[in-house]
N, C-alpha and C. Protein backbone atom coordinates (compact mmCIF):
# COMPACT_ATOMS: atom_id res chain seq x y z
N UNK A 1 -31.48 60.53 28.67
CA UNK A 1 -32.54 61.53 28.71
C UNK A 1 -32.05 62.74 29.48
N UNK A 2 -32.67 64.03 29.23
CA UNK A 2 -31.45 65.05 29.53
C UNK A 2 -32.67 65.64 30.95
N UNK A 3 -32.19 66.06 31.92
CA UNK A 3 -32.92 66.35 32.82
C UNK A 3 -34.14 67.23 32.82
N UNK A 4 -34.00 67.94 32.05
CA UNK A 4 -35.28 69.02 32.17
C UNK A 4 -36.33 68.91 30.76
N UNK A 5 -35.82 67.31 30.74
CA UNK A 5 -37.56 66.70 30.13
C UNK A 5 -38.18 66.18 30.68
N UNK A 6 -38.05 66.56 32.36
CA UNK A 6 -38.93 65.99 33.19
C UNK A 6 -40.32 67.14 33.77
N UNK A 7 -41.58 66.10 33.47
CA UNK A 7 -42.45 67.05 33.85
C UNK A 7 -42.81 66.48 34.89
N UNK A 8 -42.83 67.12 36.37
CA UNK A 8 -43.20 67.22 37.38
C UNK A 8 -44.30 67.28 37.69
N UNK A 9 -45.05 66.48 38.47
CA UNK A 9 -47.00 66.40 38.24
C UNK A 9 -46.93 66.10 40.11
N UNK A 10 -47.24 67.42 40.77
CA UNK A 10 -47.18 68.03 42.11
C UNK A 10 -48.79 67.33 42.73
N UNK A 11 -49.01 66.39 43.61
CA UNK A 11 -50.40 65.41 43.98
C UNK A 11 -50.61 66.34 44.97
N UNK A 12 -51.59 66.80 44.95
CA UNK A 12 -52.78 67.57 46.33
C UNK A 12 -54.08 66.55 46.47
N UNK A 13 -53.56 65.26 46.01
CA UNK A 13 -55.14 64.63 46.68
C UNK A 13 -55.78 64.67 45.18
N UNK A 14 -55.55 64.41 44.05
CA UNK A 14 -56.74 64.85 43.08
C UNK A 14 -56.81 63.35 42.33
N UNK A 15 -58.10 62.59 42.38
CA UNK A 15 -58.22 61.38 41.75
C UNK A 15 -57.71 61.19 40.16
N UNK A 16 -57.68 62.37 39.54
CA UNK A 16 -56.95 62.73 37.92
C UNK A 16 -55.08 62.38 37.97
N UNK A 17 -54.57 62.51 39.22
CA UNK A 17 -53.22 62.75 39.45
C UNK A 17 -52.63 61.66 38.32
N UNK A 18 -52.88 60.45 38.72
CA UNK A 18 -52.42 59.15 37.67
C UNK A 18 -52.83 59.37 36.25
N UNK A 19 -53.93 59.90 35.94
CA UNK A 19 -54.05 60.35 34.28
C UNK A 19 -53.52 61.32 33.80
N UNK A 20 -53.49 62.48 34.51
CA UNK A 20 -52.51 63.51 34.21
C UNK A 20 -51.16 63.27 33.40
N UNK A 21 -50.82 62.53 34.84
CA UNK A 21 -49.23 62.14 34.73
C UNK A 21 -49.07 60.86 33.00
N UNK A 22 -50.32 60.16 33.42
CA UNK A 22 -50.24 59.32 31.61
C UNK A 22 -50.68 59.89 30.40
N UNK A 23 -51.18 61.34 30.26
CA UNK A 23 -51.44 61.98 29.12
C UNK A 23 -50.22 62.57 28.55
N UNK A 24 -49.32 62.82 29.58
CA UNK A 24 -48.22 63.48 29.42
C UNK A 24 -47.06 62.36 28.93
N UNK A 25 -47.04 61.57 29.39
CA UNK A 25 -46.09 60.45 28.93
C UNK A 25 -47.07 59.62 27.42
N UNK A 26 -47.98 59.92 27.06
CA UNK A 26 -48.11 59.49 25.65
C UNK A 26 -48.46 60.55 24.57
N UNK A 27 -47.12 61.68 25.16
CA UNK A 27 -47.01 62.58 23.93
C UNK A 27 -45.50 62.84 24.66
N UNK A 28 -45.49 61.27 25.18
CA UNK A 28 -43.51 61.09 24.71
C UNK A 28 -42.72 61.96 25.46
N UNK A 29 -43.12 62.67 26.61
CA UNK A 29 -42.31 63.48 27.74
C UNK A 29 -42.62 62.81 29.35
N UNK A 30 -41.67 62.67 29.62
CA UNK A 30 -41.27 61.71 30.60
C UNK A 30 -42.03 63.01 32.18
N UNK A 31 -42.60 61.66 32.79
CA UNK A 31 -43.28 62.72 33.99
C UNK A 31 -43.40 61.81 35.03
N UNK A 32 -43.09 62.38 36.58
CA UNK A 32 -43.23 61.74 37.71
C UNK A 32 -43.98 62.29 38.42
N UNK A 33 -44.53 61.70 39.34
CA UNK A 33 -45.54 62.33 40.24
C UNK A 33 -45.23 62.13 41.54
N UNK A 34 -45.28 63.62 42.46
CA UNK A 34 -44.58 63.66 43.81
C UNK A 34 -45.34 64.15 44.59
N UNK A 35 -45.51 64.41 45.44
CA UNK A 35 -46.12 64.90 46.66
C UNK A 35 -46.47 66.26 46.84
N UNK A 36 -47.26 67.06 47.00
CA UNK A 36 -47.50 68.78 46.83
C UNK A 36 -46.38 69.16 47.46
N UNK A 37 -46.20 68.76 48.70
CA UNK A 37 -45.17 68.92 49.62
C UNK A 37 -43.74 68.98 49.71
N UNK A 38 -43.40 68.19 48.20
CA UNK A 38 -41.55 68.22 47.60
C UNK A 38 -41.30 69.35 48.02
N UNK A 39 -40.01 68.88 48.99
CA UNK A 39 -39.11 70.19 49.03
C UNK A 39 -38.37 70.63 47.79
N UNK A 40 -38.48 72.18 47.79
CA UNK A 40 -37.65 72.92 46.54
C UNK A 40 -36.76 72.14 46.11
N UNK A 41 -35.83 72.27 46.90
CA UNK A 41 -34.41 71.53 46.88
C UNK A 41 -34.55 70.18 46.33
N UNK A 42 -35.05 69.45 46.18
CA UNK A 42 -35.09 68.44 45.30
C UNK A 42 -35.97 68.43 44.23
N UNK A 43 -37.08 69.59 43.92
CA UNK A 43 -37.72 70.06 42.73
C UNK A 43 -36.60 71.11 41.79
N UNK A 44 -35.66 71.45 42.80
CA UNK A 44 -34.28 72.17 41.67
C UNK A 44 -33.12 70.96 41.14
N UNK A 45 -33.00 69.56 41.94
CA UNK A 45 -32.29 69.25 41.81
C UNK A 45 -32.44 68.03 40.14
N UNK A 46 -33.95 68.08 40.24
CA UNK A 46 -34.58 67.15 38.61
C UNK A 46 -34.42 68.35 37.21
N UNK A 47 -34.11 69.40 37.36
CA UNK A 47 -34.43 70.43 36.43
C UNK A 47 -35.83 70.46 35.97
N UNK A 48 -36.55 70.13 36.57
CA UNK A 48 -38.12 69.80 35.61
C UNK A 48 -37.80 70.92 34.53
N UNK A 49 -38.70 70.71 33.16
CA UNK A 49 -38.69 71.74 32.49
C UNK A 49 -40.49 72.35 32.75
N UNK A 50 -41.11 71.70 33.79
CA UNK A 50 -42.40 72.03 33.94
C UNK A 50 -42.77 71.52 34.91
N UNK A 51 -43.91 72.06 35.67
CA UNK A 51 -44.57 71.70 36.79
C UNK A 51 -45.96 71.59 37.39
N UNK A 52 -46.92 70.87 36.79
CA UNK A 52 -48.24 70.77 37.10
C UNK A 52 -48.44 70.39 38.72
N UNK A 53 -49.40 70.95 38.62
CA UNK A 53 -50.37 71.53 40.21
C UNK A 53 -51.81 70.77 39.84
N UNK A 54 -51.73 69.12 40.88
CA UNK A 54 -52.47 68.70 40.40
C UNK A 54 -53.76 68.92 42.07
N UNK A 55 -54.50 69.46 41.13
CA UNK A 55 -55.64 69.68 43.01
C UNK A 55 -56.01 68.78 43.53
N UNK A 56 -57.17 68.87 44.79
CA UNK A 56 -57.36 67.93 45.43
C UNK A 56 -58.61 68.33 46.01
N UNK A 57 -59.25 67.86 46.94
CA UNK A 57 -60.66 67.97 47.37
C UNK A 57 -60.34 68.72 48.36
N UNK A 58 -59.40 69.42 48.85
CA UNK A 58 -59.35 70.59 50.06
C UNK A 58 -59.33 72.09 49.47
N UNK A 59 -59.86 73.51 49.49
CA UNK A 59 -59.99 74.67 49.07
C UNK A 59 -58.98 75.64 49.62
N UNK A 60 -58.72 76.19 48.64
CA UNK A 60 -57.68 77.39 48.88
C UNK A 60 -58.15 78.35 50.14
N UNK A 61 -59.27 77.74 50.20
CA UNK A 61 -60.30 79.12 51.45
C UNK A 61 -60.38 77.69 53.15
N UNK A 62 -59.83 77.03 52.95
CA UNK A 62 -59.73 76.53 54.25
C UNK A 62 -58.72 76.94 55.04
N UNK A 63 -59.13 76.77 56.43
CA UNK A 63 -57.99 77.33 57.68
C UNK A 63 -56.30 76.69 56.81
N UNK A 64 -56.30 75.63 56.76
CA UNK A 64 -54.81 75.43 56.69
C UNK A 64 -54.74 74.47 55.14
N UNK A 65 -54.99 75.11 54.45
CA UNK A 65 -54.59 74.52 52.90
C UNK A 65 -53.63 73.91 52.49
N UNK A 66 -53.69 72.64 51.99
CA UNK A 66 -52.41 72.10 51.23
C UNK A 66 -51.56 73.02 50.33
N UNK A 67 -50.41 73.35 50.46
CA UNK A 67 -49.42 74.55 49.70
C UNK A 67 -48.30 73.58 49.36
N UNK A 68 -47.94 74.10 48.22
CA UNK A 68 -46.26 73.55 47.86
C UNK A 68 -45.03 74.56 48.42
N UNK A 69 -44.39 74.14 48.25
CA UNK A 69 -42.90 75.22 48.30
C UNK A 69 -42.98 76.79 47.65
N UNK A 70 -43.10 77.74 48.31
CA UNK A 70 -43.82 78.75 47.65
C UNK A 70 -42.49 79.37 46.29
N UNK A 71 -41.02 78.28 47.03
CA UNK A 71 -40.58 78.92 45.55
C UNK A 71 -40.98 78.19 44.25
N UNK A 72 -41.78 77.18 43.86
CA UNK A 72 -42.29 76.53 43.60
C UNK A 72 -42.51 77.64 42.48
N UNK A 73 -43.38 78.88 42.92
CA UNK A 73 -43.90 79.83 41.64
C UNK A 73 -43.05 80.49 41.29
């Protein structure tokens, strides 16, 4: 399997995270699910060819928000 048929499914806490990640693997593209928190450096080192942002019950408008790797975008 060639590396960047991996779709990357990024967990912020969201009870969907596990279905996400199985809608995507039964249309046959291989997907793992990691932590919001993956450092870059090992989100460059899978080639993902994609990267879902899966939310969570904390708001972009709280003091200290769950964030990924801002090279992430």
């Amino acid at each position: 399997m060639k590396k960047n048929s991996i779709i990357l499914v990024l967990d912020f806490g969201s009870q969907y995270t596990q279905l996400i990640a199985r809608r995507v693997r039964d249309l046959k593209v291989y997907s793992e699910v990691h932590p919001f928190n993956m450092k870059l450096e090992e989100i460059k080192k899978l080639e993902p060819a994609g990267i879902i942002l899966s939310g969570g019950p904390s708001s972009i408008y709280d003091k200290k928000p769950p964030l990924p790797d801002m090279g992430v975008f």
